[in-house]
Protein backbone atom coordinates (compact mmCIF):
# COMPACT_ATOMS: atom_id res chain seq x y z
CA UNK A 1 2.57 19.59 139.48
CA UNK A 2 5.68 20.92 137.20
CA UNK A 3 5.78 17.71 135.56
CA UNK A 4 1.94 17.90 135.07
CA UNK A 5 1.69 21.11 133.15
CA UNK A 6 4.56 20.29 130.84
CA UNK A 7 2.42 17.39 129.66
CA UNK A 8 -0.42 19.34 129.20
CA UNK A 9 1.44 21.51 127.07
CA UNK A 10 0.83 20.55 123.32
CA UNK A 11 4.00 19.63 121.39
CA UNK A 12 5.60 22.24 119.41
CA UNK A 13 4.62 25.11 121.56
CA UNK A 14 7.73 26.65 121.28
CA UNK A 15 7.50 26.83 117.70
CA UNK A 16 3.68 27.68 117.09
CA UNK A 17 4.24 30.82 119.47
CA UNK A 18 7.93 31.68 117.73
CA UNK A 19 5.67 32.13 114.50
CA UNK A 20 3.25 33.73 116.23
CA UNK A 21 5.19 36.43 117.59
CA UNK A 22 7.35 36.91 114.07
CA UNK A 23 4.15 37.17 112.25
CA UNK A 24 2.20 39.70 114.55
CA UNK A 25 5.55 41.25 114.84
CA UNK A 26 5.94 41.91 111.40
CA UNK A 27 2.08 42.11 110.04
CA UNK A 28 0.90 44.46 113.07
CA UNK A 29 3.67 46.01 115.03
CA UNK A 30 6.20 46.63 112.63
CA UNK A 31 3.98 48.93 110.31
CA UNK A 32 2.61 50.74 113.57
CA UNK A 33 6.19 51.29 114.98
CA UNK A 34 7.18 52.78 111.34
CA UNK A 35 4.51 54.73 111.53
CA UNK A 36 5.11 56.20 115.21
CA UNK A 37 8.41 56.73 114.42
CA UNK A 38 7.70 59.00 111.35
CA UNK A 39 5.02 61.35 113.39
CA UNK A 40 7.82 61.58 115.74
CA UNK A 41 10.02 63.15 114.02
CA UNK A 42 7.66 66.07 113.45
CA UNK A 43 7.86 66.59 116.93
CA UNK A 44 5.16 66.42 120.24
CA UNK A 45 3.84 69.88 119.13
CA UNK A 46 3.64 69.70 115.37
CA UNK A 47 1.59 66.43 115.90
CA UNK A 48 -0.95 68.59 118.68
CA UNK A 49 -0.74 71.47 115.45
CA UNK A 50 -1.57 68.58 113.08
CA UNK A 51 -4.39 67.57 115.24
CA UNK A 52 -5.78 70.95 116.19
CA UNK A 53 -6.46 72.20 112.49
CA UNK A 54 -9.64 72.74 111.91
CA UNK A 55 -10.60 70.53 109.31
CA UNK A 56 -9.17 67.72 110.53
CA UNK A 57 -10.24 68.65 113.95
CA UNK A 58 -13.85 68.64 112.16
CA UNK A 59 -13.27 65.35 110.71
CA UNK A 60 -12.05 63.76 113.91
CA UNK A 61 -15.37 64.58 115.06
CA UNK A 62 -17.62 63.96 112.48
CA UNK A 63 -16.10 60.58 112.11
CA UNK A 64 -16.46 59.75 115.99
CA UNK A 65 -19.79 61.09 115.97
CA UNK A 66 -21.22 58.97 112.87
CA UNK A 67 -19.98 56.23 114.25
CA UNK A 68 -21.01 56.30 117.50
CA UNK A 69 -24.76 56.79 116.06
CA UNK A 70 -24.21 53.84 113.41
CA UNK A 71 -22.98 52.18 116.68
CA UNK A 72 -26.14 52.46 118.84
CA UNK A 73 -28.47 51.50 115.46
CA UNK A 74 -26.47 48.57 114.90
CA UNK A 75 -26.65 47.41 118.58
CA UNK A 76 -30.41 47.74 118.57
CA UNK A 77 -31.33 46.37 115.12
CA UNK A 78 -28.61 43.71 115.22
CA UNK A 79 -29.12 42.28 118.31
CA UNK A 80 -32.69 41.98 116.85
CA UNK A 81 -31.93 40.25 114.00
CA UNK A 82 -30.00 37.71 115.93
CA UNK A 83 -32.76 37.28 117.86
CA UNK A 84 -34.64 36.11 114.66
CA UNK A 85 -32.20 34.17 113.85
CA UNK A 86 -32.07 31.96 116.56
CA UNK A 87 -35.12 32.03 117.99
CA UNK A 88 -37.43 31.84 115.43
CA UNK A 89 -37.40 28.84 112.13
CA UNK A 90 -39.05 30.10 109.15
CA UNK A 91 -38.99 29.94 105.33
CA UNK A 92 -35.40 32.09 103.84
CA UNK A 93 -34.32 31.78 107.10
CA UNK A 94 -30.52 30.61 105.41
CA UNK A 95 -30.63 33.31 102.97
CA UNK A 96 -31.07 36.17 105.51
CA UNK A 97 -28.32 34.50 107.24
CA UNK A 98 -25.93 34.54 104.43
CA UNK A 99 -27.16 38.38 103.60
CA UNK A 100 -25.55 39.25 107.06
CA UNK A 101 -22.16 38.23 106.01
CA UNK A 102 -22.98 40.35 102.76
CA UNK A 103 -21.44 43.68 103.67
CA UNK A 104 -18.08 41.55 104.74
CA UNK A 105 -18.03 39.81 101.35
CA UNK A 106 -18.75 43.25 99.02
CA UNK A 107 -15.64 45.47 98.03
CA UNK A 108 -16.32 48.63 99.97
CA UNK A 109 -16.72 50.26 97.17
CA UNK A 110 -19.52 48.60 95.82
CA UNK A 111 -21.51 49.43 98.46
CA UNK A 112 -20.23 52.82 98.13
CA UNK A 113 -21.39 53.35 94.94
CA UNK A 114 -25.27 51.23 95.60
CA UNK A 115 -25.95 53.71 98.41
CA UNK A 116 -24.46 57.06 96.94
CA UNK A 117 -26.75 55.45 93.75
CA UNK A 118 -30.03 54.66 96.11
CA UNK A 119 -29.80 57.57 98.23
CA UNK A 120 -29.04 60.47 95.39
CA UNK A 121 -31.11 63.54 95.42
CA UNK A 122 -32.61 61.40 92.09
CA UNK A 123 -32.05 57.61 93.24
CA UNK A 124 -34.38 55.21 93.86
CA UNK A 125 -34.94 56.12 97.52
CA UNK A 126 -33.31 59.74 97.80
CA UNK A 127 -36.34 61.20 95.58
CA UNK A 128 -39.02 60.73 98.30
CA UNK A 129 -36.89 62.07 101.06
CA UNK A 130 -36.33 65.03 98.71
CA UNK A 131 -39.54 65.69 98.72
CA UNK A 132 -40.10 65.87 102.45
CA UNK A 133 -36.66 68.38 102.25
CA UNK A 134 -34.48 65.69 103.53
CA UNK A 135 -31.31 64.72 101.90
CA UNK A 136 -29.50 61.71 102.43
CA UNK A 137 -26.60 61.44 99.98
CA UNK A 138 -23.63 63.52 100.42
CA UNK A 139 -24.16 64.52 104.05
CA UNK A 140 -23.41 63.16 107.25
CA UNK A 141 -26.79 61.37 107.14
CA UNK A 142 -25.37 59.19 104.38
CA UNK A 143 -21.95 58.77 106.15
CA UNK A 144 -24.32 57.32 109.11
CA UNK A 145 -26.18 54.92 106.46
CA UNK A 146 -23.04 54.13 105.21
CA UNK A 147 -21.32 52.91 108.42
CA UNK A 148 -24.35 51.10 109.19
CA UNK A 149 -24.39 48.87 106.88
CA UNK A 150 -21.04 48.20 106.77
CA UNK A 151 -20.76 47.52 110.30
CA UNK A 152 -23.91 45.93 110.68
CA UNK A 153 -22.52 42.20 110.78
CA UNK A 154 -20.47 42.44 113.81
CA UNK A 155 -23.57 42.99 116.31
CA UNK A 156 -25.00 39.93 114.78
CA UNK A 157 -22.42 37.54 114.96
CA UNK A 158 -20.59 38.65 118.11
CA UNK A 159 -24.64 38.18 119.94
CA UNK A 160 -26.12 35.61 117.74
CA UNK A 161 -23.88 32.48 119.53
CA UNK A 162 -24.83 33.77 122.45
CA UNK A 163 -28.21 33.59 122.31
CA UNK A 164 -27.95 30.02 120.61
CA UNK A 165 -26.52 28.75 123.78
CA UNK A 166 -29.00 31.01 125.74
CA UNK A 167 -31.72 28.07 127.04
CA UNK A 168 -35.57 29.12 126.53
CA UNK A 169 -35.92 27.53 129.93
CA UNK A 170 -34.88 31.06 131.86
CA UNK A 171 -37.25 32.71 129.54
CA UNK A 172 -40.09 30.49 130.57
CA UNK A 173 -38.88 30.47 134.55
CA UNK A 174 -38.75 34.40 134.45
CA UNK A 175 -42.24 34.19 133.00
CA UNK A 176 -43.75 31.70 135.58
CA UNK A 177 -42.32 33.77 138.23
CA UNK A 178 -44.78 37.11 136.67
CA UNK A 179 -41.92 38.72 134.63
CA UNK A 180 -43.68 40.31 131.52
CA UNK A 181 -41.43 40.47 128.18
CA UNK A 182 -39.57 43.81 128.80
CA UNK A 183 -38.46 42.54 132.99
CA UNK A 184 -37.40 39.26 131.33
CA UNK A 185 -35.31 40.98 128.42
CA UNK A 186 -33.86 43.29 130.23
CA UNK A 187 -33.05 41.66 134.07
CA UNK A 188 -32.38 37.61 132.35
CA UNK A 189 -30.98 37.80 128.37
CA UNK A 190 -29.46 41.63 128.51
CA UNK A 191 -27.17 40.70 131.15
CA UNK A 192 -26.12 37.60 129.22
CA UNK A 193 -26.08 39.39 126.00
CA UNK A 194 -24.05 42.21 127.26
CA UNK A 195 -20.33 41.21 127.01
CA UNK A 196 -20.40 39.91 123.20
CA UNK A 197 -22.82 43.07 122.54
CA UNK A 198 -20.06 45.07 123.76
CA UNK A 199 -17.25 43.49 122.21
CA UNK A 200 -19.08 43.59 119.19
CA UNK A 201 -20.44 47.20 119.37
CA UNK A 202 -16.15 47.69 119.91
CA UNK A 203 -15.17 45.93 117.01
CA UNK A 204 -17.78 48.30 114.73
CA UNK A 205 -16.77 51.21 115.69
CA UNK A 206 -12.83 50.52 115.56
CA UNK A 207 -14.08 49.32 111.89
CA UNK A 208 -16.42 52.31 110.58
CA UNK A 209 -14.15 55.33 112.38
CA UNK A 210 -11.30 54.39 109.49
CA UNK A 211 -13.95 53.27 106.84
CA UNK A 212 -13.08 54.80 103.87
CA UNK A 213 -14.39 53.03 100.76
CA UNK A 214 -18.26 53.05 101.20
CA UNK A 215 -18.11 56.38 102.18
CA UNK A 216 -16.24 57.97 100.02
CA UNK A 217 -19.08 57.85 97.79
CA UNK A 218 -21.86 58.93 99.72
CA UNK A 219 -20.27 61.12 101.91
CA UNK A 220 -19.61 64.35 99.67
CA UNK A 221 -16.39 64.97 100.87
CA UNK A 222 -17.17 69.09 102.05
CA UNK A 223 -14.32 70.16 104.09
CA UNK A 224 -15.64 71.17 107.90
CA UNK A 225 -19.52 69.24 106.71
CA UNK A 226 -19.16 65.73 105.65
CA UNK A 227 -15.58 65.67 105.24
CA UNK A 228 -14.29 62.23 107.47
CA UNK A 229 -10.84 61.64 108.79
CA UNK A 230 -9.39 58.60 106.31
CA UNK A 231 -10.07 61.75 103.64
CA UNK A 232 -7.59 63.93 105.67
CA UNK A 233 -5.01 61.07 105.38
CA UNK A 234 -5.52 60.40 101.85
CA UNK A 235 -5.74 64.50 101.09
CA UNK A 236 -2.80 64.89 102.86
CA UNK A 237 -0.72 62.01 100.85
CA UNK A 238 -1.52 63.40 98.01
CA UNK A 239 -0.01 66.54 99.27
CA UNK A 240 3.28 64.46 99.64
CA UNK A 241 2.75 65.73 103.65
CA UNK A 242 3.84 62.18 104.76
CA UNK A 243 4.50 63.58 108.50
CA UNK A 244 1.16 65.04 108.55
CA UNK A 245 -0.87 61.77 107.28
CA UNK A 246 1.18 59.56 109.75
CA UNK A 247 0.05 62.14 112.74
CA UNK A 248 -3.65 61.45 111.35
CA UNK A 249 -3.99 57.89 111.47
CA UNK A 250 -1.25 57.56 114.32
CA UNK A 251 -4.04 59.19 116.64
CA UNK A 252 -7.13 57.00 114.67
CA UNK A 253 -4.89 53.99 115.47
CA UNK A 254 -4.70 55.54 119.57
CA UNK A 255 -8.44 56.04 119.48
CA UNK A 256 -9.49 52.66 118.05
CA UNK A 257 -6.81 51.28 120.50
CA UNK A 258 -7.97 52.82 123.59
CA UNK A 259 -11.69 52.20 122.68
CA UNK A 260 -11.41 48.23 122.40
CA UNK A 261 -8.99 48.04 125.25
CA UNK A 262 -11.65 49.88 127.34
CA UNK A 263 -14.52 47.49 126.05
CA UNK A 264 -12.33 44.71 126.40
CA UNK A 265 -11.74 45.31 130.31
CA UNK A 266 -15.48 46.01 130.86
CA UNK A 267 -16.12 42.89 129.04
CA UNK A 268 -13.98 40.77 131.25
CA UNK A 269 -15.41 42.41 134.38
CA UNK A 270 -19.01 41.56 133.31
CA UNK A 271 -18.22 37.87 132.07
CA UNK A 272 -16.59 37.50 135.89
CA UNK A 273 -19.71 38.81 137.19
CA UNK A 274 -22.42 36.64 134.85
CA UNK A 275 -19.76 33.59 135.77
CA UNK A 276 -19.73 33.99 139.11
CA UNK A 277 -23.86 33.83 139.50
């Protein structure tokens, strides 16, 4: 059996994963150690004083917040588009599919700028929700729009293999049997949806809770109102309070961590349970 799995193992193995582990080493943890070790040297309770102020302590919750609501939009509208995706063949069905990918291809920035341009009190679009009393730009509404759209690819790609390999066959059983569309959605593709939904809906909001560039713009930047927590770190660089940023994005590093470890676990236990059916 030894013998066995040795000649399964590809040649070079020893190498490959040598590389591996030097490169993750010094592309992932290295910068993350540096950075733990300089919030550590201001000490357990001037990190928790860091933490506690009240505008970051604002921004820590803003951000969450927004993202967690450009979460749940994204999980609803881009599970949806993959659904027309793949189910459906139609003329400028190619293009939509490469617009998808367009928020991963556009400098942050840019898109930055487009919204914060669209979605002024005089843009485009931000001139008829004026007139209602609405505002969009530069308030958390536009930090939601902005996270959005930025984040809107990873639903979509993380569910639209999924539902390619999905067979219309259970569709059309779950139908002869007397399911109507919502039992059949909800009791045959949700459960086989749900793992990459979930590892996606983890990946976006890792991603838009240290977005910085498209919101930047858009956002307004109003201490304790639509101020978000990459602003703290970059406020407080400026400020030369190195300590201080490093205690910042030390705990958006433990939050982002903790978040896709959880969604990674619950993944795993729902992939055991849709594999063992």
């Amino acid at each position: 059996m030894t013998r066995m799995r040795q000649r399964n193992v590809l040649p070079g193995f020893g190498l490959s994963m040598g590389i591996t582990v030097f490169s993750l080493s010094l592309l992932v943890v290295l910068p993350f150690a540096m950075m733990a070790y300089t919030t550590t040297q201001m000490g357990w309770t001037g990190f928790w004083e860091t933490i506690n102020q009240p505008q970051v302590a604002a921004a820590i919750k803003l951000s969450l917040w927004m993202s967690f609501l450009a979460m749940l939009t994204n999980m609803v509208f881009g599970t949806l588009v993959a659904w027309v995706l793949v189910r459906y063949e139609f003329w400028g069905k190619s293009l939509i599919n490469a617009l998808v990918d367009l928020p991963f291809a556009l400098p942050t920035a840019v898109t930055g700028i487009s919204l914060a341009t669209l979605y002024a009190p005089n843009g485009l679009i931000g001139q008829w929700f004026e007139k209602i009393g609405i505002q969009v730009a530069f308030t958390p509404i536009g930090i939601w729009l902005a996270l959005v759209v930025v984040s809107f690819p990873f639903i979509v790609r993380a569910v639209q293999p999924v539902l390619a390999e999905l067979s219309v066959e259970f569709e059309e059983a779950a139908a002869v049997l007397g399911a109507n569309r919502f039992t059949t959605f909800t009791k045959v593709i949700l459960p086989e949806l749900l793992p990459a939904l979930l590892m996606g809906a983890g990946m976006m909001f890792a991603r838009a809770t240290g977005e910085y560039g498209s919101v930047i713009f858009i956002a307004g930047n109003i201490p304790m109102e639509s101020e978000i927590l990459p602003i703290i770190i970059i406020s407080k660089l400026e400020q030369f309070d190195i300590q201080g940023a490093s205690a910042v994005a030390l705990f958006m590093l433990l939050i982002s961590f903790v978040i896709l470890l959880t969604i990674n676990i619950v993944q795993w236990k729902l992939s055991r349970r849709v594999g063992a059916r």
